[in-house]
Protein backbone atom coordinates (compact mmCIF):
# COMPACT_ATOMS: atom_id res chain seq x y z
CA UNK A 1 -243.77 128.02 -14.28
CA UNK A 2 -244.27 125.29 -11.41
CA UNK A 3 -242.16 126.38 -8.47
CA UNK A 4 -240.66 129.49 -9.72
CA UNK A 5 -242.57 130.77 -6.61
CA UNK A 6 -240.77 128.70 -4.23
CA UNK A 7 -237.50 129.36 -5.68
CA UNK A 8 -237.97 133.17 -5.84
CA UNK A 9 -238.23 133.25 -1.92
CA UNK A 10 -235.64 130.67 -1.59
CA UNK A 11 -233.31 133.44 -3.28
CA UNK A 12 -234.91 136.34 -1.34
CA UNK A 13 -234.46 134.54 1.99
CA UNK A 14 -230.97 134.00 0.91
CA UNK A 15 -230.00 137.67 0.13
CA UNK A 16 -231.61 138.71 3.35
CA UNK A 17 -228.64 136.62 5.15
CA UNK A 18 -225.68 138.64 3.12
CA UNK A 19 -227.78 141.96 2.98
CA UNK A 20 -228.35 144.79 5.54
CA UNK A 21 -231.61 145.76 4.59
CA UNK A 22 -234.92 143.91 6.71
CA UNK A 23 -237.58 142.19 4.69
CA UNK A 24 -240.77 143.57 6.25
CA UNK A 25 -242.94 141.80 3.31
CA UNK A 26 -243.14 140.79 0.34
CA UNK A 27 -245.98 139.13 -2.17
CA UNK A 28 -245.51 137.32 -5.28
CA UNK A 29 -247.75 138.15 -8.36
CA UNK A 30 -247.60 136.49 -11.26
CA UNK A 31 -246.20 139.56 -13.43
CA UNK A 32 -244.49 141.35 -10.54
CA UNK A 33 -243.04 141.22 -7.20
CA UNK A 34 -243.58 143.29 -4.35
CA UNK A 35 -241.34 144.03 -1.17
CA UNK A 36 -241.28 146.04 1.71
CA UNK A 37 -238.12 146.50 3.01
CA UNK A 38 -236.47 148.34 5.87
CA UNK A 39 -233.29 149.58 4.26
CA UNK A 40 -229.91 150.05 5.05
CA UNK A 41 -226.81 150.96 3.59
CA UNK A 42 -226.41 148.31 1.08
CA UNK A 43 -227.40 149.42 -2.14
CA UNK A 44 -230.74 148.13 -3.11
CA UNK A 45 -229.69 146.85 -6.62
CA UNK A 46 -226.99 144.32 -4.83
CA UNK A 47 -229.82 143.03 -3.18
CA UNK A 48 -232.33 142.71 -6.59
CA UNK A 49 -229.25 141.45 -8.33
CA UNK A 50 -228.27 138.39 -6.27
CA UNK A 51 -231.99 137.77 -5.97
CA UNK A 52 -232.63 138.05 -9.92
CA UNK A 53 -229.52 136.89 -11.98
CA UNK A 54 -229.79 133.23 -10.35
CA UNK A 55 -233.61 133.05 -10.58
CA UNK A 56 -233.34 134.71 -14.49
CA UNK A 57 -230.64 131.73 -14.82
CA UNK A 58 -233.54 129.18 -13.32
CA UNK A 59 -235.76 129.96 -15.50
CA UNK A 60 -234.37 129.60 -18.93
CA UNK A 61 -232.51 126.35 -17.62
CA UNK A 62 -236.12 125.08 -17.39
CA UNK A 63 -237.64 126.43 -20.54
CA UNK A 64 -234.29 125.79 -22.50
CA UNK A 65 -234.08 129.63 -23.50
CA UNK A 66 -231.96 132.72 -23.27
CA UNK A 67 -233.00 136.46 -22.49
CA UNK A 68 -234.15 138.62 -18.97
CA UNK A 69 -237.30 137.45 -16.90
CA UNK A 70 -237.37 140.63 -15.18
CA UNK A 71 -236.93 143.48 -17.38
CA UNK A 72 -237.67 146.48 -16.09
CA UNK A 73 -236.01 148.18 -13.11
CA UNK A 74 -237.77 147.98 -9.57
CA UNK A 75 -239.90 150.60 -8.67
CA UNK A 76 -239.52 152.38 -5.46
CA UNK A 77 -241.31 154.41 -2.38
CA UNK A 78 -239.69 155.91 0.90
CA UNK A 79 -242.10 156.25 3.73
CA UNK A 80 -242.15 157.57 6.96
CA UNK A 81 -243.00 153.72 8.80
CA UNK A 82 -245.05 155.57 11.69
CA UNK A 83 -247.32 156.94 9.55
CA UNK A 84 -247.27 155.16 6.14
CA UNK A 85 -245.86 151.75 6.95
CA UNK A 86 -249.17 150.11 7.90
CA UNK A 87 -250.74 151.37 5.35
CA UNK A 88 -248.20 150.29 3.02
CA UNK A 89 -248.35 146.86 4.21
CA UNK A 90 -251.78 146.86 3.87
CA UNK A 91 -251.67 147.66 0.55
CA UNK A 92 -249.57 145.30 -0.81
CA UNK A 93 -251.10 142.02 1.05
CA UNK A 94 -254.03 143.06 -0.51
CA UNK A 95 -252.41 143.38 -4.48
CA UNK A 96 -253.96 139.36 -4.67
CA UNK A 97 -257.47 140.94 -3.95
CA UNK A 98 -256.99 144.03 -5.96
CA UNK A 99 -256.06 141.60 -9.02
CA UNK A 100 -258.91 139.12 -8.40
CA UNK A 101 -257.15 136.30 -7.44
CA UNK A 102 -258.61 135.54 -4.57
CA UNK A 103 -261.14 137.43 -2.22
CA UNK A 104 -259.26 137.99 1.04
CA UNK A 105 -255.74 138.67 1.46
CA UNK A 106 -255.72 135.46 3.79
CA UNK A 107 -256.45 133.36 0.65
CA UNK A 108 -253.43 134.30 -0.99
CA UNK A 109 -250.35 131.92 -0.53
CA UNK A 110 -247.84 134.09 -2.36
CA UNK A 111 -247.71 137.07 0.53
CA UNK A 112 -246.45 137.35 4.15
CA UNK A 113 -249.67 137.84 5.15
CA UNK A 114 -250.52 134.39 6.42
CA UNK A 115 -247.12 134.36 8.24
CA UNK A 116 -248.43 137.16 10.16
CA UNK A 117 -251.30 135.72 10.66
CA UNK A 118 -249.90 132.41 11.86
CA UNK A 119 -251.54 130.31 9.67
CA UNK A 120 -248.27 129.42 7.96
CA UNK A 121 -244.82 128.68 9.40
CA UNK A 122 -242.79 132.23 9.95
CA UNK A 123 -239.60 132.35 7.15
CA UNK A 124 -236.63 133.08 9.56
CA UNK A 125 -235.56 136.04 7.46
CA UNK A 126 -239.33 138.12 7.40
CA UNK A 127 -238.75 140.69 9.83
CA UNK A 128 -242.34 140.82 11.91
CA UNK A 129 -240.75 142.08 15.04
CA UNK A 130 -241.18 145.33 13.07
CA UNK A 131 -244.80 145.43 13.25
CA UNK A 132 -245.32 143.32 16.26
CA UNK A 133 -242.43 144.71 18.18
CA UNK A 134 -239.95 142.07 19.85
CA UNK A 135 -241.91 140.96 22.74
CA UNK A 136 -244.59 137.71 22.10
CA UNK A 137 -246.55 138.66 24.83
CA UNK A 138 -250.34 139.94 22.94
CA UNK A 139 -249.69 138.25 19.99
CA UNK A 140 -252.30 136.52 19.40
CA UNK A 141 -254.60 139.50 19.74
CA UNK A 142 -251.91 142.45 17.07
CA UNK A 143 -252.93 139.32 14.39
CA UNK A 144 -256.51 139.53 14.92
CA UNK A 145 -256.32 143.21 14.75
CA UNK A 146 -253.86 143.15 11.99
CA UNK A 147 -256.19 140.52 10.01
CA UNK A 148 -258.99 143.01 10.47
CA UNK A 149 -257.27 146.31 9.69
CA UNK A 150 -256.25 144.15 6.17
CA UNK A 151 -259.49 143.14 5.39
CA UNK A 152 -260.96 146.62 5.76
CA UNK A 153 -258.89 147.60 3.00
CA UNK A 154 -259.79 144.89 0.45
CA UNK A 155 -261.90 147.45 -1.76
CA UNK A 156 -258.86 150.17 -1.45
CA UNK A 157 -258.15 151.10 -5.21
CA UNK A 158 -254.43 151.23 -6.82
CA UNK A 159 -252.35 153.55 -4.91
CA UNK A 160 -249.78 155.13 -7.86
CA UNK A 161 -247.80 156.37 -5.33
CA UNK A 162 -247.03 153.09 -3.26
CA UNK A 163 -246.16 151.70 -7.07
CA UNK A 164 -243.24 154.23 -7.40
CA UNK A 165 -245.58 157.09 -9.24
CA UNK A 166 -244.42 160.37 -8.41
CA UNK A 167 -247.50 162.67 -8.50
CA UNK A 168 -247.70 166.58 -9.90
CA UNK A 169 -249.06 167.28 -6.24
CA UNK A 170 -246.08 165.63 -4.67
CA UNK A 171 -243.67 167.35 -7.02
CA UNK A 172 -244.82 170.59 -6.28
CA UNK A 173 -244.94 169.69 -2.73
CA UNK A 174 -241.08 169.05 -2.58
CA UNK A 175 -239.98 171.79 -4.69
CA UNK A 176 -241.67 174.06 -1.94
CA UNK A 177 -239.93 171.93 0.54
CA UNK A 178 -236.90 172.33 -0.83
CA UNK A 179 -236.84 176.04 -2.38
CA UNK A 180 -235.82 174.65 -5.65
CA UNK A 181 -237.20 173.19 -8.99
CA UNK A 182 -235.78 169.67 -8.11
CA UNK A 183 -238.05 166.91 -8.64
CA UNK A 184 -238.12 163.13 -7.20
CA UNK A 185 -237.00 160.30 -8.85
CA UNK A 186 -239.48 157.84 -6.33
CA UNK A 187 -242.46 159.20 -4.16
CA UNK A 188 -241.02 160.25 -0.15
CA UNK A 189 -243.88 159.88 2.00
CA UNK A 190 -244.67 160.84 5.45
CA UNK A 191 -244.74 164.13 7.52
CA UNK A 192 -242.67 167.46 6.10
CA UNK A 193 -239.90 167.30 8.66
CA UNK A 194 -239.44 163.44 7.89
CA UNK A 195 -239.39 164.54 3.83
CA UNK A 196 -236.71 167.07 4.20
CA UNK A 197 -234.80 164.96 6.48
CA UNK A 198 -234.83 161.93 4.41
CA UNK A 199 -233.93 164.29 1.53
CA UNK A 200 -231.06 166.13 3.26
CA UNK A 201 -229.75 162.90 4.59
CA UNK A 202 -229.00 161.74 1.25
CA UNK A 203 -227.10 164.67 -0.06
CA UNK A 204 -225.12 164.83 2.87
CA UNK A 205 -224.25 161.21 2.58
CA UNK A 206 -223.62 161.26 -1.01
CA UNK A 207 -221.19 164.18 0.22
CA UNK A 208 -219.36 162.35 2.43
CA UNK A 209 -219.10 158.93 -0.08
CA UNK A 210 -217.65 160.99 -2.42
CA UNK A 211 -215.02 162.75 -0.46
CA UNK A 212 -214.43 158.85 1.86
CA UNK A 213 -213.99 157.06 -1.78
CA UNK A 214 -212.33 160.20 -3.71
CA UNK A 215 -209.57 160.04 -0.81
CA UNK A 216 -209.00 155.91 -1.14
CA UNK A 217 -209.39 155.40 2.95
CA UNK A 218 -209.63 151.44 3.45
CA UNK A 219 -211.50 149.81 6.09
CA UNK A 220 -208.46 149.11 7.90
CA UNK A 221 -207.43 152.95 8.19
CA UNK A 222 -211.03 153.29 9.69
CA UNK A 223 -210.36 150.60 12.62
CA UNK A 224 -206.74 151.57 13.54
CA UNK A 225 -207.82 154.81 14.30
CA UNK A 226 -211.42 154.45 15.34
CA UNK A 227 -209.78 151.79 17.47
CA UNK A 228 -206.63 153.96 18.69
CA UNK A 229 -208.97 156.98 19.17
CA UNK A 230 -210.61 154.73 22.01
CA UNK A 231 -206.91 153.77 23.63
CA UNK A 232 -207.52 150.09 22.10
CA UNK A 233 -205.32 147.93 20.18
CA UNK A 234 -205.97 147.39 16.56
CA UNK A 235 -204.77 144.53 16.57
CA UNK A 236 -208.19 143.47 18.31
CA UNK A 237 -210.41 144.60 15.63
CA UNK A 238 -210.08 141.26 14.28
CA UNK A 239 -210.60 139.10 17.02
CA UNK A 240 -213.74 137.85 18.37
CA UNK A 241 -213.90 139.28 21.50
CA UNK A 242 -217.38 140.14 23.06
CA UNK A 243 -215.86 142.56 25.86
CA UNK A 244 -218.55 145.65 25.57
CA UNK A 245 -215.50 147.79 24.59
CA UNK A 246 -214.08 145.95 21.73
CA UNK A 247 -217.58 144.96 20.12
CA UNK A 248 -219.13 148.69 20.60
CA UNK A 249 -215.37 149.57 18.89
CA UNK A 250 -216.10 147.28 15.72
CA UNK A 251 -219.72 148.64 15.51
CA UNK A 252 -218.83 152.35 15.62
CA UNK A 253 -216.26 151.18 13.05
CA UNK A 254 -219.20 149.60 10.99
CA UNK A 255 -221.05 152.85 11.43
CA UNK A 256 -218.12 155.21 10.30
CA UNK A 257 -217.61 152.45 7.01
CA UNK A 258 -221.34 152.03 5.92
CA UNK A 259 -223.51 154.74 7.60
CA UNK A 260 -220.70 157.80 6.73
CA UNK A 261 -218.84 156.42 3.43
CA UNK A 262 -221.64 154.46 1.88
CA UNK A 263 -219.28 151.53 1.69
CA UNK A 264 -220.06 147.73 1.49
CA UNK A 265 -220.18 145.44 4.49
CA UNK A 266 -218.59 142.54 2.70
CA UNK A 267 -215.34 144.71 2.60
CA UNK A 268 -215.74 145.14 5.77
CA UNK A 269 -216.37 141.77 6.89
CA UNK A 270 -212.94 141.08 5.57
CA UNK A 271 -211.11 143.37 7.77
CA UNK A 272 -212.83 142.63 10.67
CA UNK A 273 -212.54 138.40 9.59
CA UNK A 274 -216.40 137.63 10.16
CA UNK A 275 -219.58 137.21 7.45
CA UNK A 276 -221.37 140.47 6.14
CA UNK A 277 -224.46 139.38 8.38
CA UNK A 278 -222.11 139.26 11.11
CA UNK A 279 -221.55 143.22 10.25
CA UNK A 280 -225.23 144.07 9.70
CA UNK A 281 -226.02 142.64 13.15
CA UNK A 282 -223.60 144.89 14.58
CA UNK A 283 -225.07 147.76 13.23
CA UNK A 284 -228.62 146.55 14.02
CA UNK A 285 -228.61 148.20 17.69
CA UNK A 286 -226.89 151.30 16.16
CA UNK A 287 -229.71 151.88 13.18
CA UNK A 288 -232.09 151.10 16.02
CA UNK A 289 -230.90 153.43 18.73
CA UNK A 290 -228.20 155.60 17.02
CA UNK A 291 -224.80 156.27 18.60
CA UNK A 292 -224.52 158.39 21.62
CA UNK A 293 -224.00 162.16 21.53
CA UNK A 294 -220.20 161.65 22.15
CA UNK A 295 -220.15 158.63 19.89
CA UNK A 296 -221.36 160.84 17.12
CA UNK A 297 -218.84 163.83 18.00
CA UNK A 298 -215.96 161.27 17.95
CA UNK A 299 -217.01 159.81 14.37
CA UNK A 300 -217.07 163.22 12.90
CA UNK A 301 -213.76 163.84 14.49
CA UNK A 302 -212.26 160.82 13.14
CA UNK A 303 -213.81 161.06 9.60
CA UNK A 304 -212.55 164.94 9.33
CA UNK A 305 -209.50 163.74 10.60
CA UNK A 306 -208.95 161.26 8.15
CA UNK A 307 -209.78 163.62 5.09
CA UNK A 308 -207.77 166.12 6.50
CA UNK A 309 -204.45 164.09 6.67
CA UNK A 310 -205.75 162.26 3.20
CA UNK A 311 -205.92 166.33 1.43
CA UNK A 312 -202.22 167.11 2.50
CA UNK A 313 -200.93 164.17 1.40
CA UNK A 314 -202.29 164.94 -2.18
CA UNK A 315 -200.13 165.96 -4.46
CA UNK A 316 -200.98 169.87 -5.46
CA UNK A 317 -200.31 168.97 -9.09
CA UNK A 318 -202.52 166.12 -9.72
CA UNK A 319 -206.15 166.24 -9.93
CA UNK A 320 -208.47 164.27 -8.24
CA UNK A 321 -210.49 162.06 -10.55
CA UNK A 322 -214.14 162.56 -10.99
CA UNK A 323 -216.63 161.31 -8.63
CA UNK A 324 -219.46 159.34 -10.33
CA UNK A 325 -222.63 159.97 -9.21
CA UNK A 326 -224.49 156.97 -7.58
CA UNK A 327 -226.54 154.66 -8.93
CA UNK A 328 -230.06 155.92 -7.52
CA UNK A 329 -230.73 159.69 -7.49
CA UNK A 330 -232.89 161.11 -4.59
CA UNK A 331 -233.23 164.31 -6.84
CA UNK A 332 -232.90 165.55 -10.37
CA UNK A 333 -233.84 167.92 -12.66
CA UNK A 334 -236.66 167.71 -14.73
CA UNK A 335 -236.04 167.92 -18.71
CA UNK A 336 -238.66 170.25 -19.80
């Protein structure tokens, strides 16, 4: 349909703004979408959903119809960006050339590719400071050598794993990994340490969401004492104030809500009175650099704190409710 195209990345540049996940790249087909995203604690589907209900709603305004566009659910890959990513980007500027479409990835105006080439104007929400790193200086010469490294792979074949495939080889390679029979619902890519980590790292966050949301503790509990724990007022947590100590208080705060708990940033955004992009900015240098050793000792301290005083207040007689599990699964069992 004439200018779905436009209005697809009109949507995607719009959910980029609210959501705190980076859009590395992306290329339209005419069946199927690709991105490559750098994610973070926003759940993926928030991001597919305000992206594909109003486009779904486009489209049948136009054709006068009723019914989904985009049926089935995305398809998705973890990999480890030093040494996947490239090749991962690779791979999907080139899905035009892989389809026949056109011959070079270059000749395709439905990918990011041509923005990194800078042969088209740069949409201010694609994230090339990720694979050209922040500084401008050399430019000229990473998208020569990234137009190159493309175009060597114009022949490459269909990758299943980079389409969300997980492989019997991969499978068995995890359950080794992890001394179980667990299997993966998407493909993790990238060195062993990075697989267990990435692997670990979920459980243990899933862990902590669902003791932070079993126990109710709001994103105001979080700031008072994140806040008092760092002899600051509170009351500040709401102000604008751009004092190193106050704004490294409301990103720690950020940290403890969405990195620990798994919680949303627009909740967030509330307490602290500024946007959700406002919030994932804050965390930006923190995903980027991580807090500090005695950062991180204090956040544990706080969070164990917090459960603690939220388990005695409990009533001994009444049950806690049931946790659900979340809406994507790292790892599950295998039906045989």
């Amino acid at each position: 349909m004439e200018g779905a195209r436009f209005k697809y990345l009109e949507l995607l540049g719009k959910a980029a703004e609210t959501h705190d996940s980076r859009i590395i790249a992306f290329c339209l087909m005419s069946s199927h979408v690709h991105l490559v995203l750098q994610l973070g604690n926003d759940p993926l589907g928030r991001l597919t959903k305000q992206i594909h209900a109003p486009f779904g709603n486009w489209i049948n305004q136009r054709r006068k119809g009723l019914g989904t566009i985009l049926a089935d659910r995305p398809k998705s890959v973890l990999v480890h960006s030093e040494t996947h990513g490239m090749s991962l980007l690779r791979y999907v500027h080139n899905n035009p050339v892989r389809a026949g479409v056109v011959e070079r990835a270059s000749d395709s105006n439905w990918s990011s590719h041509r923005a990194y080439l800078g042969l088209e104007e740069e949409p201010s929400w694609l994230a090339t400071e990720a694979v050209f790193g922040p500084d401008e200086g050399g430019r000229e010469q990473l998208r020569h050598d990234l137009a190159c490294f493309v175009d060597e792979g114009r022949l490459e074949k269909r990758r299943p794993e980079f389409s969300g495939e997980v492989s019997r080889a991969l499978a068995r390679r995890i359950r080794k990994l992890m001394g179980g029979d667990v299997e993966l619902s998407y493909p993790v890519l990238g060195p062993d340490d990075f697989v267990v980590s990435a692997l670990k790292e979920q459980v243990h966050r899933h862990g902590d969401r669902q003791h932070g949301r079993s126990k109710s503790i709001s994103a105001e509990t979080i700031l008072i004492a994140l806040f008092e724990s760092l002899s600051l007022d509170p009351a500040l947590s709401g102000k604008r104030i751009k004092t190193t100590p106050i704004a490294r208080a409301r990103a720690l705060a950020a940290w403890l809500w969405v990195e620990r708990l798994g919680n949303s940033q627009a909740v967030l955004s509330d307490a602290l009175k500024v946007s959700p992009s406002a919030v994932a900015k804050m965390l930006g240098k923190l995903r980027r650099e991580g807090p500090t050793p005695d950062e991180r000792k204090r956040l544990d301290q706080i969070f164990n704190s917090l459960i603690e005083n939220r388990e005695n207040t409990v009533d001994g007689n009444e049950e806690e409710k049931e946790i659900a599990d979340p809406k994507v699964i790292i790892l599950k069992r295998q039906r045989r």
